[in-house]
N, C-alpha and C. Protein backbone atom coordinates (compact mmCIF):
# COMPACT_ATOMS: atom_id res chain seq x y z
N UNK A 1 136.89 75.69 127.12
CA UNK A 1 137.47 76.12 125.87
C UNK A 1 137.35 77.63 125.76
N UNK A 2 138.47 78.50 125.47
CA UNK A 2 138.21 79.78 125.34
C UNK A 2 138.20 79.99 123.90
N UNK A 3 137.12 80.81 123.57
CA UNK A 3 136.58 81.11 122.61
C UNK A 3 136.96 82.58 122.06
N UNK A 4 137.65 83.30 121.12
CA UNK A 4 137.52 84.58 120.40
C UNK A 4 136.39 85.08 120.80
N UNK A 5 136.23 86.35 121.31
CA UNK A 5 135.62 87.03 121.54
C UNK A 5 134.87 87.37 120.41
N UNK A 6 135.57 88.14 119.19
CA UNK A 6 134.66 88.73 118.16
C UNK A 6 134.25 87.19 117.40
N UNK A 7 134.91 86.27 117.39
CA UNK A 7 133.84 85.57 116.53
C UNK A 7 132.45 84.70 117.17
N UNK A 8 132.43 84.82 118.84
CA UNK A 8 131.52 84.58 119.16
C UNK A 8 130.33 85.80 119.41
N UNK A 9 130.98 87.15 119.06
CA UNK A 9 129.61 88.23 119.15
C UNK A 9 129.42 87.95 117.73
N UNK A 10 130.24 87.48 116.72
CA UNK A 10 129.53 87.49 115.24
C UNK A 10 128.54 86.12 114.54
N UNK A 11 129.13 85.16 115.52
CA UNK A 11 127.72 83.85 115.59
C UNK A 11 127.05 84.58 116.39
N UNK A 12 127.24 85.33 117.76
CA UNK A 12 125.82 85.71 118.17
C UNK A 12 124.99 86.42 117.24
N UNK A 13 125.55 87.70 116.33
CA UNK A 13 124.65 88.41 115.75
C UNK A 13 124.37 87.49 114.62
N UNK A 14 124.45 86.43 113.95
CA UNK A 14 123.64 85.53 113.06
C UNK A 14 122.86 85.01 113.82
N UNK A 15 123.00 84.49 114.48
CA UNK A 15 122.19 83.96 115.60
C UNK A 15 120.18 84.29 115.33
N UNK A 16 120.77 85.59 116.30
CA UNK A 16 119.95 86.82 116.36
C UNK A 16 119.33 86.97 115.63
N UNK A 17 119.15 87.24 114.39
CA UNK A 17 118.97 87.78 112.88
C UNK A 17 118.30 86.49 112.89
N UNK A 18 118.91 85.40 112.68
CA UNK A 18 117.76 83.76 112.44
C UNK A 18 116.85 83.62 113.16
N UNK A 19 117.00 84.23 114.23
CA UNK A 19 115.78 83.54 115.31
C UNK A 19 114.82 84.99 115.27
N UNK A 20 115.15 86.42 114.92
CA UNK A 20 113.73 87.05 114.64
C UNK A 20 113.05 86.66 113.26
N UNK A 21 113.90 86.26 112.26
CA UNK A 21 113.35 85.95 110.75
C UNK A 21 112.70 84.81 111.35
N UNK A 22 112.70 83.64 112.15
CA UNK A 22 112.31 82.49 112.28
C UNK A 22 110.73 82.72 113.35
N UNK A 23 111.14 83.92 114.21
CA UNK A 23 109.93 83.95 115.17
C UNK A 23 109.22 84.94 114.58
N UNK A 24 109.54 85.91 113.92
CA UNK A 24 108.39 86.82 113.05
C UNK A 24 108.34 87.93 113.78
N UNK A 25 109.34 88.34 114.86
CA UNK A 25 109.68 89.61 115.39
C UNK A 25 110.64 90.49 114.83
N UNK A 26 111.08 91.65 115.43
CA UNK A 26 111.78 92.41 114.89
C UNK A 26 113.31 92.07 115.57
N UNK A 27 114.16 93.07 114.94
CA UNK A 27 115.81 92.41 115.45
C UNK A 27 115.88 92.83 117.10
N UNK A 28 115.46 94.06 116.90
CA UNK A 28 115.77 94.55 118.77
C UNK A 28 114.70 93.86 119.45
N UNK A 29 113.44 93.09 119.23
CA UNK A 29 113.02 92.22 119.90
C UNK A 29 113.58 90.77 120.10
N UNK A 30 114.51 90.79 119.30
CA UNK A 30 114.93 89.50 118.95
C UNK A 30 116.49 89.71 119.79
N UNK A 31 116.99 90.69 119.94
CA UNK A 31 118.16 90.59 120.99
C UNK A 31 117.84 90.77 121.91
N UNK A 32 116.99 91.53 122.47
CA UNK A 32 116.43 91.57 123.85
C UNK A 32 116.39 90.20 124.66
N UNK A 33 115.60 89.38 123.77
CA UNK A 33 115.34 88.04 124.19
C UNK A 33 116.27 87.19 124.34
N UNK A 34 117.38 87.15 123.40
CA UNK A 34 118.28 86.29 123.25
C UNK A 34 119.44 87.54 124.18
N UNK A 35 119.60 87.98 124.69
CA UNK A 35 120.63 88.33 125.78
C UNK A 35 119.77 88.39 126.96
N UNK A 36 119.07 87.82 126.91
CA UNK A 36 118.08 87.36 128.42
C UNK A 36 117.65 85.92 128.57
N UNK A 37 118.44 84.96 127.46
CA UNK A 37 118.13 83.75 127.40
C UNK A 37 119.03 82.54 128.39
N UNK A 38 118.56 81.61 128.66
CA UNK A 38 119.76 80.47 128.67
C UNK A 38 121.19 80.24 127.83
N UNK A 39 120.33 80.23 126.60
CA UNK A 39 121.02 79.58 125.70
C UNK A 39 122.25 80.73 125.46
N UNK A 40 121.96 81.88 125.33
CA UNK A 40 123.05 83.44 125.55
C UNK A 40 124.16 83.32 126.47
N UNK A 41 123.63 82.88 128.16
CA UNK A 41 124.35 82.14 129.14
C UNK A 41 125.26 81.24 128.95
N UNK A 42 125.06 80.15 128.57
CA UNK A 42 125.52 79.06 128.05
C UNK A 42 126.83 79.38 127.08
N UNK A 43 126.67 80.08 125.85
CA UNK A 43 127.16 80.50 124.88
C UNK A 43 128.61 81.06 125.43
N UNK A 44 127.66 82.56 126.22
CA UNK A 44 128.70 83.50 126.86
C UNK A 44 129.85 82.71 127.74
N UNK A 45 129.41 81.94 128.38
CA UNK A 45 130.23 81.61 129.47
C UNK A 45 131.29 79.83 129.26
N UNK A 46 130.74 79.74 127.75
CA UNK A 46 131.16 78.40 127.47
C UNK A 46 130.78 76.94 128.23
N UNK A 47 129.66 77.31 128.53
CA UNK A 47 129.06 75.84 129.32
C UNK A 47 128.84 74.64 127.96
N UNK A 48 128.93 73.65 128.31
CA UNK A 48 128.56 72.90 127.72
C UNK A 48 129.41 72.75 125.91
N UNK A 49 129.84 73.76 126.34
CA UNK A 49 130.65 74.22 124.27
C UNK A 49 129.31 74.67 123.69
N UNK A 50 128.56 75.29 124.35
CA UNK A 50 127.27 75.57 123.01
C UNK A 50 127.68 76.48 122.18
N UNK A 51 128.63 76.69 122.47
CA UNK A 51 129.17 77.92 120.88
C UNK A 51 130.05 77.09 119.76
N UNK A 52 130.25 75.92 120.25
CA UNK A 52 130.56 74.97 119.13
C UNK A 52 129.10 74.60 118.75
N UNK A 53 128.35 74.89 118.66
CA UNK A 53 127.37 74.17 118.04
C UNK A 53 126.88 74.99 116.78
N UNK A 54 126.06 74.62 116.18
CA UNK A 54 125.32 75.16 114.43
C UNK A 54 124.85 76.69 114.73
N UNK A 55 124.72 77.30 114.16
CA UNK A 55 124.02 78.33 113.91
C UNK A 55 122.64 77.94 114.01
N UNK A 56 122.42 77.07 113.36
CA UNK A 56 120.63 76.48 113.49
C UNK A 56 120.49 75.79 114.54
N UNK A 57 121.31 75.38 115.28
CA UNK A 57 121.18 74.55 116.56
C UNK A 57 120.78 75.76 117.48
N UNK A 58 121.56 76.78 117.39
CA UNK A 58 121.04 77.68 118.41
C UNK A 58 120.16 79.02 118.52
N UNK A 59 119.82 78.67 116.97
CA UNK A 59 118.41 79.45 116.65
C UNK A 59 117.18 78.23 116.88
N UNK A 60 117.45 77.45 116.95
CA UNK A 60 116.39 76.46 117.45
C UNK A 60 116.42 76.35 118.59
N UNK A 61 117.49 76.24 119.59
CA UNK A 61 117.21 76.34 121.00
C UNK A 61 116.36 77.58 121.48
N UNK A 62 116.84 78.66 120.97
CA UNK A 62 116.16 80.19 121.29
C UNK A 62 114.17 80.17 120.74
N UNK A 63 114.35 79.09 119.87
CA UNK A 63 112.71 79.18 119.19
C UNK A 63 112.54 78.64 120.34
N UNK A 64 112.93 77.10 120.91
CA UNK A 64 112.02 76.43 121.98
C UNK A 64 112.32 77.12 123.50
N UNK A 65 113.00 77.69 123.60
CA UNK A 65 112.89 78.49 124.81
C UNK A 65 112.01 79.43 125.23
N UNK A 66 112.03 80.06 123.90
CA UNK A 66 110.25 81.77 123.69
C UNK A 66 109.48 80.88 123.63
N UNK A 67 109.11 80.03 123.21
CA UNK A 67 107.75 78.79 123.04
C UNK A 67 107.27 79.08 121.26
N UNK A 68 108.46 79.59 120.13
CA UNK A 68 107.70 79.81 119.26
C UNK A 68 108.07 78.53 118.29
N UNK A 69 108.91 77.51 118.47
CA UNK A 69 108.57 76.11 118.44
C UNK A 69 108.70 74.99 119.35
N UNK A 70 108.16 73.71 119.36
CA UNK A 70 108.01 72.33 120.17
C UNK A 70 109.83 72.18 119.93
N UNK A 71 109.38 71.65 120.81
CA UNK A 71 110.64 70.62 121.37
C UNK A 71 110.60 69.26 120.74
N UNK A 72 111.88 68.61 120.39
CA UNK A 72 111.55 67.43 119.68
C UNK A 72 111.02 66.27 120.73
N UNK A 73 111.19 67.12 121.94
CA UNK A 73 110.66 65.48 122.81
C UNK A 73 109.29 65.59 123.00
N UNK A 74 108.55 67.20 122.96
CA UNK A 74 106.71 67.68 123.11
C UNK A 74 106.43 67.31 121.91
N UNK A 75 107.12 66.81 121.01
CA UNK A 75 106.87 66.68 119.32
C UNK A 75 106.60 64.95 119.52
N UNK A 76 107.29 64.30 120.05
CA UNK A 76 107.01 62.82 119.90
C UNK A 76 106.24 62.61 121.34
N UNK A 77 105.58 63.46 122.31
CA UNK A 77 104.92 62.71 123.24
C UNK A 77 103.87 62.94 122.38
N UNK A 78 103.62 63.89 121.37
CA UNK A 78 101.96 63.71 121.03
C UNK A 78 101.37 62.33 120.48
């Protein structure tokens, strides 16, 4: 699926913005990370459609990727 360019740098920069408010870093720590991520990959290149997905879907992928939350499957092996 080809995706608009500017409206996928403008879910990226919400993105961004959710996942440093969510990890308790700053914004340029928080893009650093997330344009060095999977989930950035994914996005960029349209694998999987992850840019059809939530805004919170992929500020939650980016939390469990840095390790600054569980995974729902490390969440139910406990």
């Amino acid at each position: 699926m080809e995706t608009n360019r500017t409206l996928l740098q403008m879910k990226f920069g919400r993105i961004v913005k959710a996942f440093a408010k969510e990890a308790h870093i700053t914004l340029e720590e928080a893009l650093d990370k997330a344009y060095d991520s999977k989930t950035f990959m994914l996005m960029d290149e349209g694998i999987a459609d992850m840019q059809t997905m939530s805004d919170i879907y992929l500020t939650d992928e980016l939390l469990i990727e840095y390790g600054y939350k569980k995974s729902p499957a490390e969440t139910l092996r406990k």
